[in-house]
Protein backbone atom coordinates (compact mmCIF):
# COMPACT_ATOMS: atom_id res chain seq x y z
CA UNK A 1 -72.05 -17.67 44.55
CA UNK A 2 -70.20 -16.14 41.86
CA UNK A 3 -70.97 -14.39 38.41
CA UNK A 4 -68.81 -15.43 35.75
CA UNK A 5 -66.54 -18.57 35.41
CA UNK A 6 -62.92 -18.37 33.71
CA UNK A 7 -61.90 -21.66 32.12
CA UNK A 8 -57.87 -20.94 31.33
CA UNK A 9 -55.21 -23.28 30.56
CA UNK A 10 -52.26 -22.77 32.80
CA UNK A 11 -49.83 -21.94 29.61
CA UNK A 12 -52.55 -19.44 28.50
CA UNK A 13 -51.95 -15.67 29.57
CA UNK A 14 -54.97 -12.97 29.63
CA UNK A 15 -53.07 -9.74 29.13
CA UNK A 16 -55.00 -6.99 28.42
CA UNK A 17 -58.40 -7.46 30.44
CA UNK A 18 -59.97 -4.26 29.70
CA UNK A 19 -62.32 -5.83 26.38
CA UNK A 20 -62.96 -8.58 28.61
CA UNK A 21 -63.86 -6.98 32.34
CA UNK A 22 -66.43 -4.92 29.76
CA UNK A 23 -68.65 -7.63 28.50
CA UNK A 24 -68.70 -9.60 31.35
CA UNK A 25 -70.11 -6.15 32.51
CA UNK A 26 -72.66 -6.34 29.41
CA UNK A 27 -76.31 -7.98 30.37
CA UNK A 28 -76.44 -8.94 27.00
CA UNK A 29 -73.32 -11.38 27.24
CA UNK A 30 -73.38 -14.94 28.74
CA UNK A 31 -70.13 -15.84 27.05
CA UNK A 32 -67.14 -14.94 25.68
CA UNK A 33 -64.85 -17.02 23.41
CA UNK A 34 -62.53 -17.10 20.72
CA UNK A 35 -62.72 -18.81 17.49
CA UNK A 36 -60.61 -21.69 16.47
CA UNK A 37 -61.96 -21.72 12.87
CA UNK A 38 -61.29 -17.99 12.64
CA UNK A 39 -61.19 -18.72 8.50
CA UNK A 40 -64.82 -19.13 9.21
CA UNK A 41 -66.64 -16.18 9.62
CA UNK A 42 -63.90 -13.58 10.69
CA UNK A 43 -65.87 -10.59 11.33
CA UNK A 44 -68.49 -12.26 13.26
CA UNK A 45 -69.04 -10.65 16.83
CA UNK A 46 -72.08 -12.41 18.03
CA UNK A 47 -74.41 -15.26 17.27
CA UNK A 48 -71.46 -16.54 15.85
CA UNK A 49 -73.88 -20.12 15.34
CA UNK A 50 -71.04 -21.57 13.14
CA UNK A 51 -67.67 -20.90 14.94
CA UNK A 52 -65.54 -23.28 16.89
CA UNK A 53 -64.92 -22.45 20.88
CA UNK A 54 -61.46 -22.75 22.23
CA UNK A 55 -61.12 -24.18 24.92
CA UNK A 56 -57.81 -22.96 26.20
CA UNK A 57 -59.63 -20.15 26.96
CA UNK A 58 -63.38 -18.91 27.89
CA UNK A 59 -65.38 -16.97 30.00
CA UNK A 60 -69.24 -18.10 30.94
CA UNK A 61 -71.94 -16.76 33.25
CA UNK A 62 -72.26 -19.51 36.14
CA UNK A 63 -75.39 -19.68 35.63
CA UNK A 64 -75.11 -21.73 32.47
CA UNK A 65 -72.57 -23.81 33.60
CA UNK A 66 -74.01 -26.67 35.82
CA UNK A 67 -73.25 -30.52 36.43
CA UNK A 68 -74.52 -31.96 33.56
CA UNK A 69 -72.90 -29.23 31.44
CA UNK A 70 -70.55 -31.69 30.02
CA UNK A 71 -72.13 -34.62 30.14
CA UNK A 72 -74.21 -36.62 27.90
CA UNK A 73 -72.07 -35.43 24.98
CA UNK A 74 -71.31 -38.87 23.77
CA UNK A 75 -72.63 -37.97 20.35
CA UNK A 76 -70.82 -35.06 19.53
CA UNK A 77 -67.70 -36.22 17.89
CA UNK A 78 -64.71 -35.96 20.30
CA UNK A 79 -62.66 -32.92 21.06
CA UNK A 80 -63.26 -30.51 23.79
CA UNK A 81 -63.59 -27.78 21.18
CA UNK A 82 -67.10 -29.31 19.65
CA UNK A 83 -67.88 -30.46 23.12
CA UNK A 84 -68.05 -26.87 24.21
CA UNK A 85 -69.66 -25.68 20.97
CA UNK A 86 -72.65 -28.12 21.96
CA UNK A 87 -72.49 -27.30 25.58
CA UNK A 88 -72.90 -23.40 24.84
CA UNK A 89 -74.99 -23.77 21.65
CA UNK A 90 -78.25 -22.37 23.52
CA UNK A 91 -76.45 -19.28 24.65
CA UNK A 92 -74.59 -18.42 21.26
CA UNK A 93 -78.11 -19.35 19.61
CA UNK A 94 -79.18 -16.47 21.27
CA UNK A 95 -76.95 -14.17 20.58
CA UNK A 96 -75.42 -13.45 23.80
CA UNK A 97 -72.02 -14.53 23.11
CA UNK A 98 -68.90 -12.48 22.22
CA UNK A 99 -65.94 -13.27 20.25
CA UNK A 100 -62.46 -12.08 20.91
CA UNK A 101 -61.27 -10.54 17.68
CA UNK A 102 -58.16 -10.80 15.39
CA UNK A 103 -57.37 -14.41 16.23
CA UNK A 104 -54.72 -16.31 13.78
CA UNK A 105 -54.66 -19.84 14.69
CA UNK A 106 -52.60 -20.96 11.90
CA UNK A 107 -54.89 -24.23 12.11
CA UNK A 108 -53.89 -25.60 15.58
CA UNK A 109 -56.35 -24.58 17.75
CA UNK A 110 -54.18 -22.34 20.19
CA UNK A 111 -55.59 -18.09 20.91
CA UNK A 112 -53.18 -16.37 19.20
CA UNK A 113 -53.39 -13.02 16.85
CA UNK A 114 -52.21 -9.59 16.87
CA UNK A 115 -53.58 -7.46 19.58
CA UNK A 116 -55.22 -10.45 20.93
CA UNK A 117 -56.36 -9.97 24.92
CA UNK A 118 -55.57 -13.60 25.79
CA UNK A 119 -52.35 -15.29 24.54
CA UNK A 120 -51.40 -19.54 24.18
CA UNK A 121 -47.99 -19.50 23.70
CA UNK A 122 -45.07 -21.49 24.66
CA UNK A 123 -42.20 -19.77 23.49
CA UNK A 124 -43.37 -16.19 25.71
CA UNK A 125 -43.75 -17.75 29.26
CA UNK A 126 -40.29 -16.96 29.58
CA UNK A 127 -40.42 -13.74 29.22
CA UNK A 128 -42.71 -12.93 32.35
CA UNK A 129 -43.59 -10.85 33.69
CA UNK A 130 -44.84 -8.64 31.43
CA UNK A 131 -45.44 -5.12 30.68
CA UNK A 132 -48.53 -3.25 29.57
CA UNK A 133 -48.87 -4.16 25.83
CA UNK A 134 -46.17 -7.05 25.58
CA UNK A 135 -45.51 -8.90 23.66
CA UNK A 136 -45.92 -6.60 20.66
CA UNK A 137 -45.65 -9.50 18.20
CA UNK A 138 -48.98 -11.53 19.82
CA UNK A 139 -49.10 -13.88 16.65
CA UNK A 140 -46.62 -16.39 17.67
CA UNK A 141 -46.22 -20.28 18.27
């Protein structure tokens, strides 16, 4: 088996892995996410009970991802993003989730923000590869 599943979009870049790598090191962390109401409770780290997931982008332990993880969510109300919210809500409930910090969604729900590790962005693909620490300006469309 494996530890940890990624969930990325294929126009969705991790580049810096280092925050990452350490809390899927971290016992105390069955998920990691990032916010797509980041208006919402900015500073929140963990048990983070009223944020939005992403989708684009997360990290889970395997072992709460299953079959039936995504199913029988016919009465949460559509998107992916509260889909996910409801599928993880034990796990954040406890506390054991982590948030990526300084996300700036401007609204549409794509990872974005300066210094953010993980990057949705259109406009950059073209500029791969990458160096360490590009792009600089990480708050873009």
């Amino acid at each position: 088996g494996f530890d940890w599943v990624i969930r990325v979009n294929p126009d969705v870049l991790i580049l810096e892995d280092e925050w990452i790598i350490k809390n899927m090191l971290d016992d105390g962390v069955d998920g990691i996410f990032a916010n797509c109401n980041e208006d919402l409770f900015p500073s929140c780290t963990n048990n983070c009970v009223n944020r939005r997931i992403n989708t684009d982008f997360f990290a889970v332990r395997a072992a709460h991802l299953g079959p039936t993880s995504f199913t029988n969510l016919d009465h949460v109300n559509g998107n992916a993003e509260n889909q996910a919210k409801e599928a993880f809500r034990k796990l954040v409930d406890q506390g054991r989730d982590r948030w990526i910090a300084g996300t700036n969604m401007h609204g549409i729900c794509r990872i974005r923000g300066l210094g953010v590790p993980v990057l949705h962005s259109h406009s950059v693909l073209s500029q791969c590869p990458l160096a360490r620490g590009q792009p600089e300006d990480r708050n873009i469309a």
